[in-house]
C-alpha atoms as a PDB file:
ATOM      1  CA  UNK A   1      22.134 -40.727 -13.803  1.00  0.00           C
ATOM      2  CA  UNK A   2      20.917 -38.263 -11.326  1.00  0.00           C
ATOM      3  CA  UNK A   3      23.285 -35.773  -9.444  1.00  0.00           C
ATOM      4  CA  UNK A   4      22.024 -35.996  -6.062  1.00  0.00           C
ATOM      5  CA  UNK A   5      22.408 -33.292  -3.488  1.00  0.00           C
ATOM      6  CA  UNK A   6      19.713 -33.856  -0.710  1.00  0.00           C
ATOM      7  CA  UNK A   7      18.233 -30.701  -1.888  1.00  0.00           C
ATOM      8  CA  UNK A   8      14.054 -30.794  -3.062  1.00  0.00           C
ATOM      9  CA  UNK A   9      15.191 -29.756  -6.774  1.00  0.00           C
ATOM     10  CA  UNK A  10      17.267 -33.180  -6.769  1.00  0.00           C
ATOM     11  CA  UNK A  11      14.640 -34.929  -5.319  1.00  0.00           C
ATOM     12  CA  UNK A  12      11.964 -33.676  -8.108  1.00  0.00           C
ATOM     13  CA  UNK A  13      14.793 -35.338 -10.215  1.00  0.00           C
ATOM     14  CA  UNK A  14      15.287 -38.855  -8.698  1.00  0.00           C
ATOM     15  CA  UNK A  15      10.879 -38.523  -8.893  1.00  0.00           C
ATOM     16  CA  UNK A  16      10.912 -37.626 -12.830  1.00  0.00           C
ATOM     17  CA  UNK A  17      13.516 -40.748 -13.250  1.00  0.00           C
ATOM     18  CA  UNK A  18      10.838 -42.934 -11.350  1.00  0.00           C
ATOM     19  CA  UNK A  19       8.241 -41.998 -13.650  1.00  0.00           C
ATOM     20  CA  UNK A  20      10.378 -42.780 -16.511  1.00  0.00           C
ATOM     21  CA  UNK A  21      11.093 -45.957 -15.092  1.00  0.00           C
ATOM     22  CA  UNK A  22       7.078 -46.391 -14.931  1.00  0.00           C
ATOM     23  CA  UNK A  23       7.151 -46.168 -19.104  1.00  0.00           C
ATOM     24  CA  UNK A  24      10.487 -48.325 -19.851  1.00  0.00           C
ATOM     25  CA  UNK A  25      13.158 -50.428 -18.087  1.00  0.00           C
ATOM     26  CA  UNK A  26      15.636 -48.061 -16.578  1.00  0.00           C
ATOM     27  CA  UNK A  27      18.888 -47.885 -14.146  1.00  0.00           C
ATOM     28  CA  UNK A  28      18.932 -44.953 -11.968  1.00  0.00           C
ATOM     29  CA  UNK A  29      22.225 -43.973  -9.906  1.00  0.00           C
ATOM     30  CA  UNK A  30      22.170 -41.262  -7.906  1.00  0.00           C
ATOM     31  CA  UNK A  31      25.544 -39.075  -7.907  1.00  0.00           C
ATOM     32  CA  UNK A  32      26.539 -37.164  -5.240  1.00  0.00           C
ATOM     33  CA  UNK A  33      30.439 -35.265  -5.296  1.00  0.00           C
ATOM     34  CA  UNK A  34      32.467 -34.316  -2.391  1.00  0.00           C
ATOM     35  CA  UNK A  35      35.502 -32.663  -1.940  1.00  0.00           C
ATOM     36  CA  UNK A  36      37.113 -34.860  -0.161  1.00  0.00           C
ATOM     37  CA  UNK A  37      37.634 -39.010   0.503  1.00  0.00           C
ATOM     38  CA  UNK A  38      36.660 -38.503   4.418  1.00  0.00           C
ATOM     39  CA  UNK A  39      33.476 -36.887   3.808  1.00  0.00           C
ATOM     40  CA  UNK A  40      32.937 -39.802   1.003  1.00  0.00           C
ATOM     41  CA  UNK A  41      31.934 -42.492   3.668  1.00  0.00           C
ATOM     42  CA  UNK A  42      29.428 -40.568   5.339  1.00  0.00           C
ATOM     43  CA  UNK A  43      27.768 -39.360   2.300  1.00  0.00           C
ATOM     44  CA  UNK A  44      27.535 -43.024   0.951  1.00  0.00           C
ATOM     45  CA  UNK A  45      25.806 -44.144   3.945  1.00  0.00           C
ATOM     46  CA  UNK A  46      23.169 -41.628   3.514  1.00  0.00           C
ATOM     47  CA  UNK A  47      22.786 -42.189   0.068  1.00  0.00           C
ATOM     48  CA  UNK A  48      21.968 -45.574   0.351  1.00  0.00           C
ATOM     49  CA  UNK A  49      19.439 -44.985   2.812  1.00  0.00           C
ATOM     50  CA  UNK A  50      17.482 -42.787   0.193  1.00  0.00           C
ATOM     51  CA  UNK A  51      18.320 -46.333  -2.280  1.00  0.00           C
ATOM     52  CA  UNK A  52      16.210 -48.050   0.121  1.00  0.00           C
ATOM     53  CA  UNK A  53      13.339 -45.924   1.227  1.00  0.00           C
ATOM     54  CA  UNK A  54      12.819 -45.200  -2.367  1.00  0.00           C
ATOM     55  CA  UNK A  55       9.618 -47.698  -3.493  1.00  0.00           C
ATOM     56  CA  UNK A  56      10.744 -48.257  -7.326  1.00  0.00           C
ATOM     57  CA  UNK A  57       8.156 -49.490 -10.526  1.00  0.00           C
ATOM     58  CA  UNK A  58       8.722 -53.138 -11.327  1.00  0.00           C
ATOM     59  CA  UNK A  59      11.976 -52.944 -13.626  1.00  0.00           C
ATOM     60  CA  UNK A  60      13.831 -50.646 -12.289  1.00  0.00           C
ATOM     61  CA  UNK A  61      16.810 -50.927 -10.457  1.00  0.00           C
ATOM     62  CA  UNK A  62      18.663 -48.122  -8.640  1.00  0.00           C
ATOM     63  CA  UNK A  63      22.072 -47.668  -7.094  1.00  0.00           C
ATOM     64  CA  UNK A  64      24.137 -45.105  -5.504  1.00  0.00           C
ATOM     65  CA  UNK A  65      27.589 -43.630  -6.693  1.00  0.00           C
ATOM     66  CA  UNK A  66      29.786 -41.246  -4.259  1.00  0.00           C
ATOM     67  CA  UNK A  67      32.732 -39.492  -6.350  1.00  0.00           C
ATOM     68  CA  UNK A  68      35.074 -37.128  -5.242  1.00  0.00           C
ATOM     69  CA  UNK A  69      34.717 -33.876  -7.729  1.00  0.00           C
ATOM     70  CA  UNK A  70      33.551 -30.700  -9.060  1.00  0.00           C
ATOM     71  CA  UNK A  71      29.802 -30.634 -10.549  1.00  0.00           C
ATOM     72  CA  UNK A  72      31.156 -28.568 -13.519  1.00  0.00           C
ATOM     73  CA  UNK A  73      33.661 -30.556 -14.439  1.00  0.00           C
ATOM     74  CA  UNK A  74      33.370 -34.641 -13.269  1.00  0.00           C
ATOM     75  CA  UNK A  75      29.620 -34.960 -13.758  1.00  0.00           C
ATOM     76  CA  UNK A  76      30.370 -35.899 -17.725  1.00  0.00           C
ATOM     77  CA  UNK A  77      33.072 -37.450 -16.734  1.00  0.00           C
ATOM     78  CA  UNK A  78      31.332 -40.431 -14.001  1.00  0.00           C
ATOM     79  CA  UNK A  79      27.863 -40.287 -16.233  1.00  0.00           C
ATOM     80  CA  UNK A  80      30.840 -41.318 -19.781  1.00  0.00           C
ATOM     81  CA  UNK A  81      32.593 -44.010 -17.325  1.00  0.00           C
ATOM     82  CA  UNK A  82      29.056 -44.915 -16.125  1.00  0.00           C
ATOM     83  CA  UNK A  83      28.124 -45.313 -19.673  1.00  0.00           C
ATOM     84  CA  UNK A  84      24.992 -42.921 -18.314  1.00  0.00           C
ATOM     85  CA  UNK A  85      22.230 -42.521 -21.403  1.00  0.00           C
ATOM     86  CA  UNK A  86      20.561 -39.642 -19.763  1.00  0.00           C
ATOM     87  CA  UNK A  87      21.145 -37.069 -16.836  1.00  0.00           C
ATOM     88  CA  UNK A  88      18.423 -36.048 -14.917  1.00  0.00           C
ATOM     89  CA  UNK A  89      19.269 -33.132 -13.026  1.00  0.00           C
ATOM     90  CA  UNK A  90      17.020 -30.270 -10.930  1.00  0.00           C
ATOM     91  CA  UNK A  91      17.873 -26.638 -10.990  1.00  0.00           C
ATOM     92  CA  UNK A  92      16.899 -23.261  -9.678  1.00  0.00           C
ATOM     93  CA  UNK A  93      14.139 -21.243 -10.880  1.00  0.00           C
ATOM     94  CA  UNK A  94      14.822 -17.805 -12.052  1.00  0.00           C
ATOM     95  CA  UNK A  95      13.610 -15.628  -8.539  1.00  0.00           C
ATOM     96  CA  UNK A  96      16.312 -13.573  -7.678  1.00  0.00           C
ATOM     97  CA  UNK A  97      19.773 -14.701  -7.124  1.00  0.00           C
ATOM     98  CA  UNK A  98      18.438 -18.217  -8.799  1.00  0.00           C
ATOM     99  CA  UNK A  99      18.488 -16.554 -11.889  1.00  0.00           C
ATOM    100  CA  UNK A 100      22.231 -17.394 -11.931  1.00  0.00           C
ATOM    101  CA  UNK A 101      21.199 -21.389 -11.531  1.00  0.00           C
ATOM    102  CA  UNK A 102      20.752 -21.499 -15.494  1.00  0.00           C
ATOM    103  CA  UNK A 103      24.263 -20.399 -15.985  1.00  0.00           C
ATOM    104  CA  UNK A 104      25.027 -22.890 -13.699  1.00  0.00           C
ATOM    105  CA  UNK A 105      23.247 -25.751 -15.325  1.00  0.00           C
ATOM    106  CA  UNK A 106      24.916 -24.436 -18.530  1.00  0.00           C
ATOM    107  CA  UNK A 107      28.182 -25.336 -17.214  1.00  0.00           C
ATOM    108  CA  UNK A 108      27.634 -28.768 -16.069  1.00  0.00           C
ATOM    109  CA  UNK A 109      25.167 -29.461 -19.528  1.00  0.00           C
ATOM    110  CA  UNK A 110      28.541 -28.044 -21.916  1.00  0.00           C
ATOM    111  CA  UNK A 111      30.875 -30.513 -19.669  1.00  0.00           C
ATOM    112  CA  UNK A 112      29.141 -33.590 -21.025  1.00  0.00           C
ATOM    113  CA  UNK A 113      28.342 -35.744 -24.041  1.00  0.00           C
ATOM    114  CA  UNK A 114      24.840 -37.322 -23.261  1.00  0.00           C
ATOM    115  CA  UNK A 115      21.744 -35.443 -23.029  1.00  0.00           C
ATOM    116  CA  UNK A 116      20.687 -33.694 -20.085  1.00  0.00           C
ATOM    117  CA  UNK A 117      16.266 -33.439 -18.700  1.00  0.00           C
ATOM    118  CA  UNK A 118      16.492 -30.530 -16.474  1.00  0.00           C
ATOM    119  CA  UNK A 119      13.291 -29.989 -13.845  1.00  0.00           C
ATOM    120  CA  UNK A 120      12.828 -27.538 -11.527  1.00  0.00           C
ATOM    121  CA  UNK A 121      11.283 -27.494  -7.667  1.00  0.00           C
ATOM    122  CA  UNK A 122       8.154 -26.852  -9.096  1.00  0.00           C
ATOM    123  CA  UNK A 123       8.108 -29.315 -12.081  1.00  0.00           C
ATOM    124  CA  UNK A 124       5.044 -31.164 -12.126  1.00  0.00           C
ATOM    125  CA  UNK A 125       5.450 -35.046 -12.625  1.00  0.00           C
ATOM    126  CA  UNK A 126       2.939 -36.039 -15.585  1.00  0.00           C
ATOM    127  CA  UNK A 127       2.682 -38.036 -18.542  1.00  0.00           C
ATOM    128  CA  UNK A 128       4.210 -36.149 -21.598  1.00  0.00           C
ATOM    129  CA  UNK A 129       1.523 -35.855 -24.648  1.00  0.00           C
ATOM    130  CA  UNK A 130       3.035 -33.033 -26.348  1.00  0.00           C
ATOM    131  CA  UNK A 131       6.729 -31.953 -27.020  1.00  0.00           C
ATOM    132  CA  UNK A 132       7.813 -28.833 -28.322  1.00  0.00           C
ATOM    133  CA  UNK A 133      11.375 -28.749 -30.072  1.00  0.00           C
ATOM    134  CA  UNK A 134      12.441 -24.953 -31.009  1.00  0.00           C
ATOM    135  CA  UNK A 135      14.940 -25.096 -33.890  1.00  0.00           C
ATOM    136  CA  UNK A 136      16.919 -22.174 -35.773  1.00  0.00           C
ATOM    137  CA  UNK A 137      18.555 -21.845 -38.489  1.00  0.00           C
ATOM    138  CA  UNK A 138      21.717 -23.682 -37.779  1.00  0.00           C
ATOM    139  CA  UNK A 139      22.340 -27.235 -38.248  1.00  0.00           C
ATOM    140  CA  UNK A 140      23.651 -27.546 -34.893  1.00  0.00           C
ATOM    141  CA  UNK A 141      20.198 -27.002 -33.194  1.00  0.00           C
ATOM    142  CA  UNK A 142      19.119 -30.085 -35.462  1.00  0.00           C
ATOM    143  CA  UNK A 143      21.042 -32.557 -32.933  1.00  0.00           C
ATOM    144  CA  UNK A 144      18.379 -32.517 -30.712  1.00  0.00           C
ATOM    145  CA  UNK A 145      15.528 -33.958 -33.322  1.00  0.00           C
ATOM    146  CA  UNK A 146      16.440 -38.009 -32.519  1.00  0.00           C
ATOM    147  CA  UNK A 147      16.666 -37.779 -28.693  1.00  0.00           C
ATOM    148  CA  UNK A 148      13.272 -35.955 -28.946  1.00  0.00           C
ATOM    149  CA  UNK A 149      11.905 -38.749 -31.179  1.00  0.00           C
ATOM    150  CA  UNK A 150      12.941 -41.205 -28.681  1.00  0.00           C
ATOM    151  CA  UNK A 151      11.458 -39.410 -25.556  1.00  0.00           C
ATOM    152  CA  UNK A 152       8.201 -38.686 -27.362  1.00  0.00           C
ATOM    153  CA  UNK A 153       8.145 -42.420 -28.302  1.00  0.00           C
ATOM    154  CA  UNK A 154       8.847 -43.313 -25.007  1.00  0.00           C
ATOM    155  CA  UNK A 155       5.727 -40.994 -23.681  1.00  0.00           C
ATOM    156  CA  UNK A 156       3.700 -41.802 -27.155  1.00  0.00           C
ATOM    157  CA  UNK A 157       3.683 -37.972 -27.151  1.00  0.00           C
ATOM    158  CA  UNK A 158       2.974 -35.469 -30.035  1.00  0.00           C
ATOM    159  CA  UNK A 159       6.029 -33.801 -31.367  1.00  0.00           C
ATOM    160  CA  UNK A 160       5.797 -29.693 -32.128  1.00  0.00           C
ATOM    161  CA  UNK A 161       8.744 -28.682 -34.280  1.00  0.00           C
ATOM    162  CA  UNK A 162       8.798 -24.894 -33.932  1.00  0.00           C
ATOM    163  CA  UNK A 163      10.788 -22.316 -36.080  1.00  0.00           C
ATOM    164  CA  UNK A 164      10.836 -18.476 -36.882  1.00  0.00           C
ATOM    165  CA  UNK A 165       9.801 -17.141 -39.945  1.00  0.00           C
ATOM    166  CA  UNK A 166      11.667 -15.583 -41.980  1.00  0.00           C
ATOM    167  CA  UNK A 167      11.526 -12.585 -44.346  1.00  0.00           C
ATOM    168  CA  UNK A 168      15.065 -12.896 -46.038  1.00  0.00           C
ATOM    169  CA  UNK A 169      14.602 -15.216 -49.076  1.00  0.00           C
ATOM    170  CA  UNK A 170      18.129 -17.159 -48.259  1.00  0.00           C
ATOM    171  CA  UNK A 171      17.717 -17.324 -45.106  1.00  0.00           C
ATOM    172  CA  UNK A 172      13.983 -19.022 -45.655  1.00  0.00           C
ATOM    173  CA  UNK A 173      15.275 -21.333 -48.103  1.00  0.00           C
ATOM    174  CA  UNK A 174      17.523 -22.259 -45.268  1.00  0.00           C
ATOM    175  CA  UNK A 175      15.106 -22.201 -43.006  1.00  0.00           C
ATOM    176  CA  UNK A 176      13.489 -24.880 -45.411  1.00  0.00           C
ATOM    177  CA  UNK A 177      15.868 -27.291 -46.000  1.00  0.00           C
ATOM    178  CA  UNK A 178      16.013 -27.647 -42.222  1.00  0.00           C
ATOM    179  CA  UNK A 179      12.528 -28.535 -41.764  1.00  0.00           C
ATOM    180  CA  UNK A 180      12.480 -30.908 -44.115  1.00  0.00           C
ATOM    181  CA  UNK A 181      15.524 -32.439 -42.854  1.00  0.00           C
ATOM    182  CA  UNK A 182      13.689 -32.961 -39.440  1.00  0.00           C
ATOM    183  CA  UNK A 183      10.387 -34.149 -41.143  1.00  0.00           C
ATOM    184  CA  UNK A 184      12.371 -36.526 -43.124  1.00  0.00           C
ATOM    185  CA  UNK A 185      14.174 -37.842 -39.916  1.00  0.00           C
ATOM    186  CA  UNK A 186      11.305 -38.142 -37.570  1.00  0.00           C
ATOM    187  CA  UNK A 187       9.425 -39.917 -40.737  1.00  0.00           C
ATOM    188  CA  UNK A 188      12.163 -42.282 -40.623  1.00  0.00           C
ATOM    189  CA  UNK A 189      11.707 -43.424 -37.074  1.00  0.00           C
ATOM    190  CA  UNK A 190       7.783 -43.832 -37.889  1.00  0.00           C
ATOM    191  CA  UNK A 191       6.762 -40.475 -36.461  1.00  0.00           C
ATOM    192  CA  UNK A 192       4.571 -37.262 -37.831  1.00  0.00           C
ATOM    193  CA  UNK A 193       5.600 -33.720 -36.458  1.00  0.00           C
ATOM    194  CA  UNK A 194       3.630 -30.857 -36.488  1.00  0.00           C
ATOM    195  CA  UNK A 195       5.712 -27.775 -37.845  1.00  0.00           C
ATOM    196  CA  UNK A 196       4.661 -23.914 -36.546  1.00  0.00           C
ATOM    197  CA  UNK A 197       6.238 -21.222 -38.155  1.00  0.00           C
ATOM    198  CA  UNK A 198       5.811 -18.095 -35.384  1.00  0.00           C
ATOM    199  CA  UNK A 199       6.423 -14.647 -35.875  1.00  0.00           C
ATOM    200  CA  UNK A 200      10.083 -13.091 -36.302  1.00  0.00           C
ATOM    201  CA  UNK A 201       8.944 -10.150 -34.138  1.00  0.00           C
ATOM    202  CA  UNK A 202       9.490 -10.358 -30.642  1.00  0.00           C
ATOM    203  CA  UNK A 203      11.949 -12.898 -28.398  1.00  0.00           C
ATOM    204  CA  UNK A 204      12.299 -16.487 -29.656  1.00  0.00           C
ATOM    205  CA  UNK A 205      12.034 -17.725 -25.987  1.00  0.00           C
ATOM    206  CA  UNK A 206       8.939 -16.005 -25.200  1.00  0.00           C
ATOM    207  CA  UNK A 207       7.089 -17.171 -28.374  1.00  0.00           C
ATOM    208  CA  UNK A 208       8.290 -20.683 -27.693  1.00  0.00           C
ATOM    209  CA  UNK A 209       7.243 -20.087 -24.156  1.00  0.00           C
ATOM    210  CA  UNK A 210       3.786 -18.900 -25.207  1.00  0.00           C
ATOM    211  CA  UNK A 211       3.061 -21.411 -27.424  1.00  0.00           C
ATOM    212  CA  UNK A 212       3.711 -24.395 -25.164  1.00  0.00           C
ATOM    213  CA  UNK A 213       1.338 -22.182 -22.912  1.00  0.00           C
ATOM    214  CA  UNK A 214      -1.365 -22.513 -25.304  1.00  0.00           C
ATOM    215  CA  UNK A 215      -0.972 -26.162 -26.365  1.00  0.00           C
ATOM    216  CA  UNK A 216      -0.339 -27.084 -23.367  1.00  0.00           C
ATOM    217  CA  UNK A 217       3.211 -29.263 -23.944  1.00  0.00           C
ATOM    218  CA  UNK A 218       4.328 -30.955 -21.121  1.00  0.00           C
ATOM    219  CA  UNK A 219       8.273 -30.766 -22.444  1.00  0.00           C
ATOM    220  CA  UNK A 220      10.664 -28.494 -24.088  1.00  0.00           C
ATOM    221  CA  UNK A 221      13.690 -29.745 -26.035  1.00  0.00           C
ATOM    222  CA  UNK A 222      16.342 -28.048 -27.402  1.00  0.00           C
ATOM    223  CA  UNK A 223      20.324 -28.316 -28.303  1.00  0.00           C
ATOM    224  CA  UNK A 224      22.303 -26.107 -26.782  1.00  0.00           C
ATOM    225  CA  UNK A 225      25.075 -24.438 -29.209  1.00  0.00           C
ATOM    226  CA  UNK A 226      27.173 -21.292 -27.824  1.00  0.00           C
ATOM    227  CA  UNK A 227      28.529 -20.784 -31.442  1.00  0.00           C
ATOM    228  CA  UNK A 228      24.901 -20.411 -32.940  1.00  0.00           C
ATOM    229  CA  UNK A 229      24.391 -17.364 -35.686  1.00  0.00           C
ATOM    230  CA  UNK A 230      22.254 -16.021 -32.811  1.00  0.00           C
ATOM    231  CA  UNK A 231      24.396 -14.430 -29.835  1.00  0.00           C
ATOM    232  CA  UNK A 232      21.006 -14.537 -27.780  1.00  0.00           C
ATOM    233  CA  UNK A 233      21.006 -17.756 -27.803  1.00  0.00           C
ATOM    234  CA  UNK A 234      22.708 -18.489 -24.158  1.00  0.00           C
ATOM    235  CA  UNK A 235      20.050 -16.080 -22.522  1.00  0.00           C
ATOM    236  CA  UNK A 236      17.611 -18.665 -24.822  1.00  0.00           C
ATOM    237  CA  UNK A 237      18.648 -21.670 -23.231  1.00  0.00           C
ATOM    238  CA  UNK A 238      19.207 -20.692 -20.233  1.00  0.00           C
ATOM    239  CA  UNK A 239      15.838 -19.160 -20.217  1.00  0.00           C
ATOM    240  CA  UNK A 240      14.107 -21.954 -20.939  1.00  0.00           C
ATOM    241  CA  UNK A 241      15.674 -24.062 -18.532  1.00  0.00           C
ATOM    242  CA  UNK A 242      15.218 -22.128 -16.012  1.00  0.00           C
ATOM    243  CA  UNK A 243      11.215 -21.400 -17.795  1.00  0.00           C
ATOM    244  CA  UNK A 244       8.598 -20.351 -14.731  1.00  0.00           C
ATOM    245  CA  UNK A 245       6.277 -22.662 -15.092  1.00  0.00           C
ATOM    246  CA  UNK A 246       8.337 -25.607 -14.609  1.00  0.00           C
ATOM    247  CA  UNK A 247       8.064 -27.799 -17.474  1.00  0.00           C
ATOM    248  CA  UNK A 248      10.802 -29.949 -17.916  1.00  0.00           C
ATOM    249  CA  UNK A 249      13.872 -29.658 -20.503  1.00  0.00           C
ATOM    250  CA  UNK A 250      15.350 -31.693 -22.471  1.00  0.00           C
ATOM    251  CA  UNK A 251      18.579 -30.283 -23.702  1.00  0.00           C
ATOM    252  CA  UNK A 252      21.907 -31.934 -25.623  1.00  0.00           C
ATOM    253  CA  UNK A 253      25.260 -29.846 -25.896  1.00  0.00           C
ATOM    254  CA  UNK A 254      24.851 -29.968 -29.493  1.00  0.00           C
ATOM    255  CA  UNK A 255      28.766 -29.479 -29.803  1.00  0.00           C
ATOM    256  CA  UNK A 256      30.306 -32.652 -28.103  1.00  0.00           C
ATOM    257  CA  UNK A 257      27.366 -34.902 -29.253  1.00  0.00           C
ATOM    258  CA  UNK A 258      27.364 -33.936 -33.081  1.00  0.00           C
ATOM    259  CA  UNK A 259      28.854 -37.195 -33.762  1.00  0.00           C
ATOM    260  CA  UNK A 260      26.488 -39.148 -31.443  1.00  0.00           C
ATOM    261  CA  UNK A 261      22.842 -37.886 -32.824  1.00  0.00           C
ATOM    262  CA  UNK A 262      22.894 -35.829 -35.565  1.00  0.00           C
END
C-alpha cells in the first residue's frame, strides 16, 4: 500500500514500489484520505488517472483506494482490511520545520501492524546490496530481524547486524544472547549476517549513520519500540527516518507486531 498525496515524496514512494515490483510479483494501491465523501469523487478520478499513466513491470498490478480518514489513525486501519503486507510511504527530510515530519511518520508507523519502508524526496531508487539492521539490547528491537531477511532476500542483499558494545558484564552477556538469537534466525532462513560491534561512545544514530556511510548500505531497518531501556530512542528512529542522505527505512512498530514476526 502506498498513501498517496500528489506530493513528490509520495511519488518517490509509488517509484520505490515499482522497483520492488521489478524483483517480485506485487499489488500496489495507492491510498489517498479525505475529509469528506464530496471531495471523495474528485479525488478518485484523479487517482486513477495516475493508475493509468503509470507504465508498470510485467506482474504487477496496481489499483487505487479513496477513504475518508485521518492519516494517523485509518492508514492501519484500510492497509489491515486491505490485508496490505507492506506500506510504502514518503516523508519530509529534516530542513527546518520538516524536522517535525519524523514525528509525524512516527504516528502513522505506531497506528499500524505491518511494516512500514519510509523514503524521502531525495531517496535514490537502486538495487539494495547491503542492509544495515541496528539492534539494542531489548528483545523488542529483535522484531525487525525476519522482515529484514525477507527484503534482503528479495534484493539478494548483504545483511549488517549492528550493535553497541558494551562495558557492563550483564549487560554484554545480554548483549550476547541477542546476537546469537539473530544469527541463529537469519541461519534458519539460509542467510549469513555480518555482526559489527561499534563503539559505546558517542550517539547510536550517528554511528549507525556513519557506518552505512562507509559501507555504503543502500537500506536501514529497524523496529521501532517507545518503551525501549533507551529513552533516546524516539529521537533514534525518528532520526533515521528522517536520515539526510536519503536511504530508505525499513521500520516495524515492534509493539503491535510482536506476535506477527518475532
Amino acid at each position: 500500500m502506498v498513501p498517496y498525496d500528489f506530493t513528490p515524496t509520495s511519488q518517490k514512494a509509488l517509484e520505490y514500489a515499482l522497483h520492488i515490483g521489478k524483483l517480485v510479483h506485487i499489488d500496489i494501491k495507492l491510498l489517498h484520505l479525505v475529509s469528506d465523501k464530496k471531495k471523495g469523487m474528485a479525488m478518485k478520478s484523479k487517482l486513477d488517472e495516475v493508475v493509468k499513466s503509470t507504465n508498470c513491470p510485467d506482474g504487477v498490478e496496481m489499483s487505487a483506494v479513496v477513504k475518508v480518514g485521518n492519516i494517523f489513525t485509518d492508514i492501519g486501519k484500510i492497509a489491515k482490511e486491505e490485508k496490505a503486507q507492506l506500506i510504502i510511504m514518503g516523508t519530509h527530510g529534516i530542513r527546518g520545520m520538516q524536522r517535525f515530519f519524523g514525528s509525524f511518520a512516527m504516528k502513522v508507523i505506531i497506528s499500524a501492524d505491518c511494516p512500514f519502508l519510509i523514503v524521502q524526496k531525495n531517496t535514490e531508487i537502486r538495487d539494495v546490496k547491503k542492509v544495515a539492521v541496528p539492534i539494542d539490547l531489548t528483545k523488542e528491537s529483535l522484531q525487525i530481524t525476519k522482515i529484514a531477511g525477507d527484503m534482503a532476500r528479495i534484493n539478494n542483499a548483504q545483511l549488517h547486524v549492528l550493535a553497541e558494545k558494551q562495558t557492563d558484564q550483564i549487560l554484554n552477556t545480554r548483549l550476547k544472547n541477542r546476537l546469537g538469537l539473530v544469527k541463529q534466525q537469519y541461519e534458519d532462513l539460509g542467510i549469513e549476517p555480518e555482526i559489527t560491534l561499534v563503539k559505546k561512545s558517542g550517539g547510536y544514530r550517528k554511528k549507525v549513520m556513519n557506518f552505512a556511510k562507509e559501507n555504503k548500505v543502500d537500506m536501514i531497518a529497524l523496529a521501532y519500540h517507545s518503551e525501549s531501556l533507551f529513552p533516546q530512542f524516539d529521537n533514534f528512529a525518528q532520526g533515521l527516518i528522517t536520515n539526510k542522505p536519503g536511504l530508505p527505512v525499513l521500520v516495524i512498530n515492534s509493539k503491535l507486531a510482536s506476535s506477527l514476526y518475532f
